[in-house]
Protein backbone atom coordinates (compact mmCIF):
# COMPACT_ATOMS: atom_id res chain seq x y z
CA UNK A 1 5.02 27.16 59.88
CA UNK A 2 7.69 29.61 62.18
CA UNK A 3 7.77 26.51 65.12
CA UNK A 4 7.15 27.88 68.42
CA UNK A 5 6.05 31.48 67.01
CA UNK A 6 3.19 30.07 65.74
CA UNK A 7 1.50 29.00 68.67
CA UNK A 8 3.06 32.32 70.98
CA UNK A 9 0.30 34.77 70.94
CA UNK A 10 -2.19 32.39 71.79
CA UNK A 11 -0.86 31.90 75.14
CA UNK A 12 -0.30 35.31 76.91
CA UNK A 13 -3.11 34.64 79.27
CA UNK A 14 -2.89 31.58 81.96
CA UNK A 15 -5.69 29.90 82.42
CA UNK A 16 -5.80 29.71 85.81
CA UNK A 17 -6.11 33.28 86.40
CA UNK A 18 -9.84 33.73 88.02
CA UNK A 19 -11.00 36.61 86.57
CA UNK A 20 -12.87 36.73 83.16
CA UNK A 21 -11.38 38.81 80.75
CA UNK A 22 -13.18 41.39 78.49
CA UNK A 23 -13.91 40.03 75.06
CA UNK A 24 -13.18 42.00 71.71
CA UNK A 25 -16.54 43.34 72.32
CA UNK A 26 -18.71 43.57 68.46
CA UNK A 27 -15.97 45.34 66.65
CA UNK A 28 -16.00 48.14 64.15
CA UNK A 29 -15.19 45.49 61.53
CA UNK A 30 -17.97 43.25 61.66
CA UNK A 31 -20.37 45.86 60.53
CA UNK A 32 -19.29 45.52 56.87
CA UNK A 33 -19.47 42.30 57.39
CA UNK A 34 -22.88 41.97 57.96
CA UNK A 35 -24.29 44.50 55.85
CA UNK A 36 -26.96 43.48 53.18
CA UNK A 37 -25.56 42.68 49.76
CA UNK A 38 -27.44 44.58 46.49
CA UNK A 39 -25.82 41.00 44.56
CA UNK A 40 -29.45 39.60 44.24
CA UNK A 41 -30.67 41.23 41.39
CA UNK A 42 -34.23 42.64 41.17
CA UNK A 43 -35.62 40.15 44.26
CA UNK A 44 -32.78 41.29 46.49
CA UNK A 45 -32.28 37.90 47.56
CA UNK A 46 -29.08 35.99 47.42
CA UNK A 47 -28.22 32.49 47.81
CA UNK A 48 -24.77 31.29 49.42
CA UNK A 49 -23.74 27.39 49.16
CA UNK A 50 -21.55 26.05 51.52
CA UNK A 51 -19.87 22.88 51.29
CA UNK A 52 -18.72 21.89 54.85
CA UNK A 53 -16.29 18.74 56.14
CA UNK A 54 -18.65 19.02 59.50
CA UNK A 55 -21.42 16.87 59.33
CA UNK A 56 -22.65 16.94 62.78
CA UNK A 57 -24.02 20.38 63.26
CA UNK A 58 -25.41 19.45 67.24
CA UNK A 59 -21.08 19.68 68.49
CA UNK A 60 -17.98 20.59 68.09
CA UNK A 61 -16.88 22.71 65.08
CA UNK A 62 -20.07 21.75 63.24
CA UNK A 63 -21.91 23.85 66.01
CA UNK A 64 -20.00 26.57 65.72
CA UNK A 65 -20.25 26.84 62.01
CA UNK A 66 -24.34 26.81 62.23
CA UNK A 67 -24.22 29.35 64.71
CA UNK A 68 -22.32 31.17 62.30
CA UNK A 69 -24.39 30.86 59.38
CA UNK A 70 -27.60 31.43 61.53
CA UNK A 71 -26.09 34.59 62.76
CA UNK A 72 -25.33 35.76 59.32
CA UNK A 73 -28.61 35.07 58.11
CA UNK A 74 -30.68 36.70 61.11
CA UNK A 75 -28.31 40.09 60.29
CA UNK A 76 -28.80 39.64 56.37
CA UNK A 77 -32.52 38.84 55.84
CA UNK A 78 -32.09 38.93 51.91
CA UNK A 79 -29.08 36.11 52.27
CA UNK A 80 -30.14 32.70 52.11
CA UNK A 81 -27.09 30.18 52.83
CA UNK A 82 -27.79 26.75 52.24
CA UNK A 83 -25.48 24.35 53.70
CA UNK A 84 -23.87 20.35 52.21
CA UNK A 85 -22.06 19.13 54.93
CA UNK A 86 -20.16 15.50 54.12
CA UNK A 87 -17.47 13.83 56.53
CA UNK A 88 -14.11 14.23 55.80
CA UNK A 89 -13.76 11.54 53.30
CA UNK A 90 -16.85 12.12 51.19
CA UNK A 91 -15.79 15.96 51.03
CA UNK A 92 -12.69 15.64 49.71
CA UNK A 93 -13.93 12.89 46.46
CA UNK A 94 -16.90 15.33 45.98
CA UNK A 95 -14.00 18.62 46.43
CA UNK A 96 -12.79 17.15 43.04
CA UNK A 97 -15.71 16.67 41.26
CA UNK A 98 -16.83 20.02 41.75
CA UNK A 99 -13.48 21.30 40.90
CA UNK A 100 -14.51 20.40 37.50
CA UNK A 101 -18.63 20.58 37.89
CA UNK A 102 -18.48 24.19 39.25
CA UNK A 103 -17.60 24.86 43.35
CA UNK A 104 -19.91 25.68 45.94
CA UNK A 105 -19.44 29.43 47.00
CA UNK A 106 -17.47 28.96 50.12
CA UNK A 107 -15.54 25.59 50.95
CA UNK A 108 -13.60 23.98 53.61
CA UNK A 109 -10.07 23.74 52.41
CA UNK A 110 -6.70 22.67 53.95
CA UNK A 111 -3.64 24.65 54.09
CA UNK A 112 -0.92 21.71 53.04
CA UNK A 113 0.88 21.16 49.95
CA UNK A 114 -1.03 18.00 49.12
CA UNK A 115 -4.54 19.74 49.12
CA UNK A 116 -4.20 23.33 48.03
CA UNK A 117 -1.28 23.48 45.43
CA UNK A 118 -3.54 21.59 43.22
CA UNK A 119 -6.38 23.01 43.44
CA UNK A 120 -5.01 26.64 43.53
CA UNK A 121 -3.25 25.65 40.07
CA UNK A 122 -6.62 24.66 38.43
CA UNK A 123 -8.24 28.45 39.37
CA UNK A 124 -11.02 26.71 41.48
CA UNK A 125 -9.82 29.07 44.28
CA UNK A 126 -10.55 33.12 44.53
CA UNK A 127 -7.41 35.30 45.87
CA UNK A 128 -8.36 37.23 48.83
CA UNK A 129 -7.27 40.51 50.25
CA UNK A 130 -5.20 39.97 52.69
CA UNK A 131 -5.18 43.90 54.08
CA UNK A 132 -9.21 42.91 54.60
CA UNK A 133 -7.15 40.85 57.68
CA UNK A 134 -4.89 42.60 59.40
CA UNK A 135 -6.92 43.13 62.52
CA UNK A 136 -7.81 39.71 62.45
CA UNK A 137 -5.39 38.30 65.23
CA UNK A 138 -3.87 35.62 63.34
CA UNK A 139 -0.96 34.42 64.98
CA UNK A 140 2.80 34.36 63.01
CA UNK A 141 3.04 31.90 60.54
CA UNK A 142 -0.38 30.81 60.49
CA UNK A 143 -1.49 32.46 56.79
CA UNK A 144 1.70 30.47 55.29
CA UNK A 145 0.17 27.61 54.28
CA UNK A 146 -2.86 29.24 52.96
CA UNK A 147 -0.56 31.65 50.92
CA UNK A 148 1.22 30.73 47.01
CA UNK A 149 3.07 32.18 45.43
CA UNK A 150 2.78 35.35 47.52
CA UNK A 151 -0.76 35.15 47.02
CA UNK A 152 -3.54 34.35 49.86
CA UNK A 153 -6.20 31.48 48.80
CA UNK A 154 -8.23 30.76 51.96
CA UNK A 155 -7.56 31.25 55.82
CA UNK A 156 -6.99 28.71 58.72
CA UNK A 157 -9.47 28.03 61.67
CA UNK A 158 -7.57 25.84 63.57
CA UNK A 159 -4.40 25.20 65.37
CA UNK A 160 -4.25 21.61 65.61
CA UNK A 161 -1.69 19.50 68.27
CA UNK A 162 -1.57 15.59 67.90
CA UNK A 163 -2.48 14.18 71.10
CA UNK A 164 -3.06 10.88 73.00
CA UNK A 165 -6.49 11.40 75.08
CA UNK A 166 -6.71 8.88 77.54
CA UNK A 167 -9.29 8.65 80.36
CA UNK A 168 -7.51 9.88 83.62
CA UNK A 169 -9.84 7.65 86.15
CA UNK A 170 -9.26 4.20 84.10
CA UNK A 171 -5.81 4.87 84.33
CA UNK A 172 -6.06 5.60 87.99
CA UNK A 173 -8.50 2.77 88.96
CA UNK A 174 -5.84 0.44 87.16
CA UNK A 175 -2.69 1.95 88.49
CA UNK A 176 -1.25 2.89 84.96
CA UNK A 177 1.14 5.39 84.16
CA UNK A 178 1.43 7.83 81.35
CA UNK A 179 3.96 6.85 79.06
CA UNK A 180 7.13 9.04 78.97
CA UNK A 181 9.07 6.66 76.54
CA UNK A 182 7.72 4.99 73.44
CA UNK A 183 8.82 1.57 74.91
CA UNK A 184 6.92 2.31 77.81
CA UNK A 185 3.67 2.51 75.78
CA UNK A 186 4.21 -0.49 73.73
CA UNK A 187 4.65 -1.75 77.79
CA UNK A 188 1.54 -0.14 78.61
CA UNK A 189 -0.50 -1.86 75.75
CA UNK A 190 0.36 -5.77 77.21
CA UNK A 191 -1.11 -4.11 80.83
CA UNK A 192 -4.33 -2.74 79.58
CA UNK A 193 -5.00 -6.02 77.17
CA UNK A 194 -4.60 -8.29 80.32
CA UNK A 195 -7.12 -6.09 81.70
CA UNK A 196 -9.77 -7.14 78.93
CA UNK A 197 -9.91 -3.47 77.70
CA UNK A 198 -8.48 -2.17 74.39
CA UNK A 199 -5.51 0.54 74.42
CA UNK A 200 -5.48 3.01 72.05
CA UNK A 201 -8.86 3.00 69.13
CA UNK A 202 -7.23 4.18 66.25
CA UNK A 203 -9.15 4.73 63.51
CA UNK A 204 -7.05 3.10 60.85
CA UNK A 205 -9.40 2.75 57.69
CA UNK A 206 -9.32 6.19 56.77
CA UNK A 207 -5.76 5.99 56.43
CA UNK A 208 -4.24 9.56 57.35
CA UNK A 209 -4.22 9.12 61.13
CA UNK A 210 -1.98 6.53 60.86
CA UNK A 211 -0.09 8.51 58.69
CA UNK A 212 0.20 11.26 61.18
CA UNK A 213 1.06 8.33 63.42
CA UNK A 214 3.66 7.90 61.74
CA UNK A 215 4.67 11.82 61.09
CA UNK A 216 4.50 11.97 65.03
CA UNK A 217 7.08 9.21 65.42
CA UNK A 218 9.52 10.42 62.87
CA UNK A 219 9.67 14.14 64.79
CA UNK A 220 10.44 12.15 67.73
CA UNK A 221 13.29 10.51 66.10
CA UNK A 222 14.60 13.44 63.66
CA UNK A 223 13.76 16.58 65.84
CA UNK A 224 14.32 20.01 64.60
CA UNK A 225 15.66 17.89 61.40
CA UNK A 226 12.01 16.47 60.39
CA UNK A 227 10.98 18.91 57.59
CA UNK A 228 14.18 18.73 55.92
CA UNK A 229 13.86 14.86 56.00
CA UNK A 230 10.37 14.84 54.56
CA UNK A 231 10.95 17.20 52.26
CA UNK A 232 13.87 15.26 50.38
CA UNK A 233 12.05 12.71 50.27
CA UNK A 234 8.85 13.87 48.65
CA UNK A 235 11.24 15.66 46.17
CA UNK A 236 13.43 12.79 45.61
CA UNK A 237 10.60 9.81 46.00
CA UNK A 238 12.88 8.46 48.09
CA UNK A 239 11.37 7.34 51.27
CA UNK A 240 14.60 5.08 51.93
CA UNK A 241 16.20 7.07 54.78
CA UNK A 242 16.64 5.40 57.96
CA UNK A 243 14.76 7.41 60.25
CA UNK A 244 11.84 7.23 58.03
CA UNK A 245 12.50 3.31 57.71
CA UNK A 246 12.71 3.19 61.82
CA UNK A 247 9.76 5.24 62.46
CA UNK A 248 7.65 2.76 59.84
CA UNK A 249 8.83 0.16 61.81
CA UNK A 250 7.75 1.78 65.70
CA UNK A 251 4.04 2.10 64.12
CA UNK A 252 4.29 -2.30 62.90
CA UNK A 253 5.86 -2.84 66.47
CA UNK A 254 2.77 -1.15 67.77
CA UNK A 255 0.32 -3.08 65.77
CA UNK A 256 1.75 -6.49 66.78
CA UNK A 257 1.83 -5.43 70.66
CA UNK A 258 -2.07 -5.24 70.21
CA UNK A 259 -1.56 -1.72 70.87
CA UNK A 260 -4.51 -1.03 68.41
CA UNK A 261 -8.24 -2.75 68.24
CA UNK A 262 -8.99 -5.55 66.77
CA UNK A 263 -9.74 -4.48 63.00
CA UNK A 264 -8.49 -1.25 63.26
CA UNK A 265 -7.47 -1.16 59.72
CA UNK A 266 -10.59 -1.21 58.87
CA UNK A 267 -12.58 0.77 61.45
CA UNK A 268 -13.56 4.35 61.14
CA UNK A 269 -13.45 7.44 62.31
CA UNK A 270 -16.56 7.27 64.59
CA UNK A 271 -16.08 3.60 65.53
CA UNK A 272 -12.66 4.68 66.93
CA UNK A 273 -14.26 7.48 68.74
CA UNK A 274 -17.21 5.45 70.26
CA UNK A 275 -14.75 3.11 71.47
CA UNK A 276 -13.06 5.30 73.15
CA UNK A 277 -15.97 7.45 74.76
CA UNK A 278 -17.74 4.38 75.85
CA UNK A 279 -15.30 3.53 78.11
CA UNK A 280 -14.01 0.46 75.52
CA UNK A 281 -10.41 1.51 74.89
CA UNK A 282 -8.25 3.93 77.64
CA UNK A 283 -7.03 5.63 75.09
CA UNK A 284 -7.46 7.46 71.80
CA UNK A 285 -5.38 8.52 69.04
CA UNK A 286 -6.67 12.00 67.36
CA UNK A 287 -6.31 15.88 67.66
CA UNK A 288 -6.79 18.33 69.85
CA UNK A 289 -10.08 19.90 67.72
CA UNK A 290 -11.41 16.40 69.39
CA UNK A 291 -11.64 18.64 72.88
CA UNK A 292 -15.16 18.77 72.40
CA UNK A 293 -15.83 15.29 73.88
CA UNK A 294 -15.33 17.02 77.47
CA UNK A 295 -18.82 19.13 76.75
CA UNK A 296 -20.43 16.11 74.95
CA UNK A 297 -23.32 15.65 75.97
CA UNK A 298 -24.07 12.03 74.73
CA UNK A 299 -21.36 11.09 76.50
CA UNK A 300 -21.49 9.30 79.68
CA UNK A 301 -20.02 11.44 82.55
CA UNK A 302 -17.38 9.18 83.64
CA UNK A 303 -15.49 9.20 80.72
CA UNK A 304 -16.57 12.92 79.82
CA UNK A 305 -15.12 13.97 82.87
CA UNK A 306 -12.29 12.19 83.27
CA UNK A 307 -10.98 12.72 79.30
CA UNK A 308 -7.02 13.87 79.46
CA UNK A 309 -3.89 14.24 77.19
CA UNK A 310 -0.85 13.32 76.61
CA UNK A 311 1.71 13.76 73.36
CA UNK A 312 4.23 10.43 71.78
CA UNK A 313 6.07 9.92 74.11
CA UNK A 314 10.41 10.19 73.12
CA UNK A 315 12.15 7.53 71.35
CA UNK A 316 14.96 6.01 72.69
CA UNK A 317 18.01 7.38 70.53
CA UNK A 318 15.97 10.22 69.08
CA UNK A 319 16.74 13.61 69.36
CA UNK A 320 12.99 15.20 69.66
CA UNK A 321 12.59 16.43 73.83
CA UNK A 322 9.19 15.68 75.16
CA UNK A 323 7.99 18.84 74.71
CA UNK A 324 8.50 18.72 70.80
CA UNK A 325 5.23 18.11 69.83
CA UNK A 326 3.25 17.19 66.08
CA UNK A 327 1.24 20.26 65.64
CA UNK A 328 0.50 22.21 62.63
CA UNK A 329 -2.48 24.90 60.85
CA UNK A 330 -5.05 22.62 59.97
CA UNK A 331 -8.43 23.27 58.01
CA UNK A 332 -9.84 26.58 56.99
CA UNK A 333 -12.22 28.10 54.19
CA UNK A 334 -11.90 29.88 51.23
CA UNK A 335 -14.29 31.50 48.57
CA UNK A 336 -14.88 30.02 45.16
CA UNK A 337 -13.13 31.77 42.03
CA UNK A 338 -16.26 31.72 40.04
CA UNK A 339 -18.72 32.32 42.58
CA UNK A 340 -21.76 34.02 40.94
CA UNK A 341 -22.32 35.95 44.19
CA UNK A 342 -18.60 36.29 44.99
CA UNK A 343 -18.87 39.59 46.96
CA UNK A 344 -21.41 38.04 49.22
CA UNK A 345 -19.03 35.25 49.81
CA UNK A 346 -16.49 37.36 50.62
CA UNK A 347 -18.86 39.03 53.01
CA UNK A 348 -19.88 36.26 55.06
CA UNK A 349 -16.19 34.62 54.61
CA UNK A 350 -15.03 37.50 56.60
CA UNK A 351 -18.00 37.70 59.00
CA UNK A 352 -17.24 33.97 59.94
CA UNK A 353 -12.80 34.91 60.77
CA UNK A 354 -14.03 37.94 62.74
CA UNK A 355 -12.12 37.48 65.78
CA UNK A 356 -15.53 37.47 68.12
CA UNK A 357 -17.00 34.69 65.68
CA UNK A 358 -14.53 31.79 64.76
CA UNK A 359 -12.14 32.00 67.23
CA UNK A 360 -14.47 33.03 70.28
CA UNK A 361 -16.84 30.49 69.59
CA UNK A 362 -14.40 27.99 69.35
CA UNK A 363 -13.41 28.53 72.44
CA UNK A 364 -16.40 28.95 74.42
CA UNK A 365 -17.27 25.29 72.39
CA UNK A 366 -14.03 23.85 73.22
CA UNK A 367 -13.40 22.56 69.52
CA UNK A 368 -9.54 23.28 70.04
CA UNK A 369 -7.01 26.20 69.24
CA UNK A 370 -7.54 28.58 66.70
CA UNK A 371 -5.14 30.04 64.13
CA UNK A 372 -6.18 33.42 66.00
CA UNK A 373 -5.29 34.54 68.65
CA UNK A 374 -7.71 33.34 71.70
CA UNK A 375 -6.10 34.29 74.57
CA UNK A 376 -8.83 37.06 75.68
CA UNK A 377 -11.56 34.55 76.07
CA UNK A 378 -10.15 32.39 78.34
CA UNK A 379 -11.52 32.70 81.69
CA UNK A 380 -9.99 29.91 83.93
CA UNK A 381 -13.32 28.12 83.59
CA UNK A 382 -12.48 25.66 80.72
CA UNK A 383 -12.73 22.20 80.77
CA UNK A 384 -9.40 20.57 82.38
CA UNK A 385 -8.72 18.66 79.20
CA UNK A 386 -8.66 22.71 77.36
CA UNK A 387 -7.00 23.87 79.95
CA UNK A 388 -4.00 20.70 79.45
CA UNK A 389 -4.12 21.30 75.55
CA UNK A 390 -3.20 24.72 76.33
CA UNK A 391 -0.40 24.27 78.58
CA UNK A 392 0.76 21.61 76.12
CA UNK A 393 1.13 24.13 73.51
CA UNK A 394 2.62 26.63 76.22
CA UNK A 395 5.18 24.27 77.61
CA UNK A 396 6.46 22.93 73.94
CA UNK A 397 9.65 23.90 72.74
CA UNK A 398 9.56 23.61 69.21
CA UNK A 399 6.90 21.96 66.82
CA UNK A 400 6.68 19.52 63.87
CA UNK A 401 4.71 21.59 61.08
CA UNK A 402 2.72 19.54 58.49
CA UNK A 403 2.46 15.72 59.22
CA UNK A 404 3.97 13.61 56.27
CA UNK A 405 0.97 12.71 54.20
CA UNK A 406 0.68 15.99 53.47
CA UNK A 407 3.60 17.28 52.19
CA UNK A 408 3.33 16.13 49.07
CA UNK A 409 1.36 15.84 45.83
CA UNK A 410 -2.08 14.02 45.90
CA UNK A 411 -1.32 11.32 44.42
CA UNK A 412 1.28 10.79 47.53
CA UNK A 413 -1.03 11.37 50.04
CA UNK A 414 -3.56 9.00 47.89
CA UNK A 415 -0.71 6.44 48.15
CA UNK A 416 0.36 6.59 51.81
CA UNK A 417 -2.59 6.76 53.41
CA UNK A 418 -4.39 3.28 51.57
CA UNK A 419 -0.48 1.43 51.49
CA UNK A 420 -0.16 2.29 55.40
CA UNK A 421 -2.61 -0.60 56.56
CA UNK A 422 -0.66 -3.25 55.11
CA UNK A 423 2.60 -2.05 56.58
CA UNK A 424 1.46 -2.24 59.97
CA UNK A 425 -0.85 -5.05 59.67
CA UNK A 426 1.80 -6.89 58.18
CA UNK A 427 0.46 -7.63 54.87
CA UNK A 428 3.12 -5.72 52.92
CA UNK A 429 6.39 -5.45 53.61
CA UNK A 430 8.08 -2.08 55.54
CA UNK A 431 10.36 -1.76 52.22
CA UNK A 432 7.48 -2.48 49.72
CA UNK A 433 5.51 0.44 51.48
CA UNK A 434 8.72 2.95 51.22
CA UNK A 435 9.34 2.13 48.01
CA UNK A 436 5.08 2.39 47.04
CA UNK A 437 5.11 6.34 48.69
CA UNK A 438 8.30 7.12 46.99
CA UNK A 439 7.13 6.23 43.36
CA UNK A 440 3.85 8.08 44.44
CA UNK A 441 6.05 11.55 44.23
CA UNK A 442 7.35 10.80 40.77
């Protein structure tokens, strides 16, 4: 990731300018796209498999993806794609067994060290042209992690910031301020207890939001420095520096100030969520793809409407400014290697990152920023938690890259993200769990 370049091109258009802007229209490219593949043999009919990370297919990126395929479909009669959709978890234990069974045609995929080096080195991954993408708006930087050795294995859909959504009228009703030091939310945690309502649901048995916890409070502390830190010390598996050792310690000081829920090392995903959006908890730990909870339906209007955003707040003593934010590519697709019907993947692969697909849809869903540039559908009509992700991004003067549990080789990010609990719980010790991620890299 190129920092602040990265996110640039997204953000020529305000969003408070009142006139709606002319989308790309159906360009000349999607035509190939969608034309009907002779890869079916005699029948003329060809079956695509997709495995998905995006269960729910009803909101959010899920939505957009079935409106994809659907789309594809309804243009390609003789394509039949059949869709296995697990949550995040799931997908990535299955990911590996079909690494060795035989992979679905096109699969989610992540663009970090600790996902794709492996799997590009075991050939389960086909190389893609990447002329076939040069009119595809992707914004500087954003192919890099998707690219090895010089070589392009998949492509991003989202530009993902690390945020704190809170709900604005709670806050307001309670006389609570947003945070602008880290000792101010550790503060704010002891005010919103006494108030009989949790802080912040985190959801801390899956293991990797802590972890990007954790990655969020190191860049406040290192700055401009944190790659370079995390990268020694996935090379070295040495996790002993201090700034990594302080930053461990920030997310146990926020456990112990009740700062979490009750059994949050435990709790999932969707338990930290539905705390959160039933009005449970004021706040809620996640990223910005999470957007979509200000067009959720199923939830109740006065937490729907009221959903804001806020980044970690600065550490005293650390050199990060308030508008260094954790943000980095996040998940994408890419085409199997040994897809039978390989040149219909590729087809609907590239129907899907035409800009008027993905990224437009994404952002008339509100399921976050795309790794293309977007800045043509806005229309000054979003939702006011969009419209504060945005000027997040447009107001931040550098960004993190990758959070830590991905920077290194599975087995690391296997090892961080199930030793984390018992750091901040306080079951293991802060120097047992450096010492447990630092063997993980050798």
């Amino acid at each position: 990731m190129k920092n602040k370049k990265l996110f640039k091109t997204l953000l020529v258009t305000a969003l408070t300018a009142s006139t709606i802007l002319t989308g790309c229209g159906s360009g000349g490219g999607s035509s190939d796209a969608t034309s009907k593949s002779s890869s079916g043999g005699s029948s003329g009919t060809v079956t695509l498999k997709l495995f998905s990370n995006l269960p729910d297919r009803k909101t959010g990126q899920g939505l957009v993806e079935q409106k994809l395929i659907d789309e594809y479909m309804e243009a390609n009669k003789n394509v039949k794609i059949e869709v296995e959709a697990l949550d995040e978890e799931a997908y990535k234990t299955k990911f590996k067994a079909y690494s060795m069974e035989g992979m679905p045609d096109v699969v989610s995929i992540w663009g970090q060290p600790a996902f794709l080096d492996e799997v590009v080195d075991a050939g389960v991954l086909a190389e893609l042209d990447q002329s076939d993408y040069t009119d595809y708006k992707f914004v500087e930087g954003s192919l890099d992690g998707y690219t090895y050795d010089g070589k392009l294995y998949g492509l991003p859909r989202n530009t993902d910031v690390q945020c704190i959504f809170y709900n604005e009228k709670m806050f307001k009703d309670n006389n609570w301020e947003v945070p602008s030091t880290y000792d101010e939310l550790i503060a704010l945690a002891g005010k919103i207890k006494d108030a009989g309502i949790i802080p912040m649901a985190m959801d801390g048995g899956d293991g990797w939001p802590m972890a990007v916890y954790l990655s969020d409070v190191l860049y406040k502390l290192v700055g401009s420095d944190y790659q370079n830190v995390v990268s020694n010390a996935v090379k070295n598996g040495d996790f002993t520096d201090a700034n990594i050792k302080k930053a461990t310690e920030l997310l146990k000081e926020a456990a112990d100030a009740g700062l979490f829920q009750n059994g949050y090392d435990s709790q999932d995903y969707g338990t930290a969520m539905n705390l959160f959006t039933n009005g449970q908890a004021a706040m809620f730990y996640m990223g910005s793809w999470e957007s979509s909870m200000a067009l959720n339906p199923d939830i109740p209007d006065d937490v729907k409407n009221n959903i804001r955003a806020f980044t970690m707040p600065v550490v005293e003593g650390g050199k990060a400014s308030a508008t260094d934010i954790l943000a980095w590519n996040g998940g994408g697709y890419a085409v199997s290697a040994n897809s039978k019907v390989k040149d219909e993947a590729i087809k609907f692969f590239n129907f899907m990152y035409q800009p008027d697909k993905l990224s437009k849809y994404g952002w008339e869903n509100n399921v976050g920023m795309s790794a293309q540039d977007q800045s043509e559908y806005m229309t000054g009509e979003e939702t006011e938690l969009m419209k504060q992700i945005v000027d997040i991004l447009n107001n931040s003067t550098n960004v993190s890259g990758t959070p830590v549990n991905d920077c290194g080789p599975s087995a690391f990010k296997t090892s961080i993200e199930s030793e984390i609990q018992g750091v901040s719980n306080g079951s293991s010790s802060v120097d047992g769990f450096l010492k447990a991620i630092g063997d993980a890299c050798k």
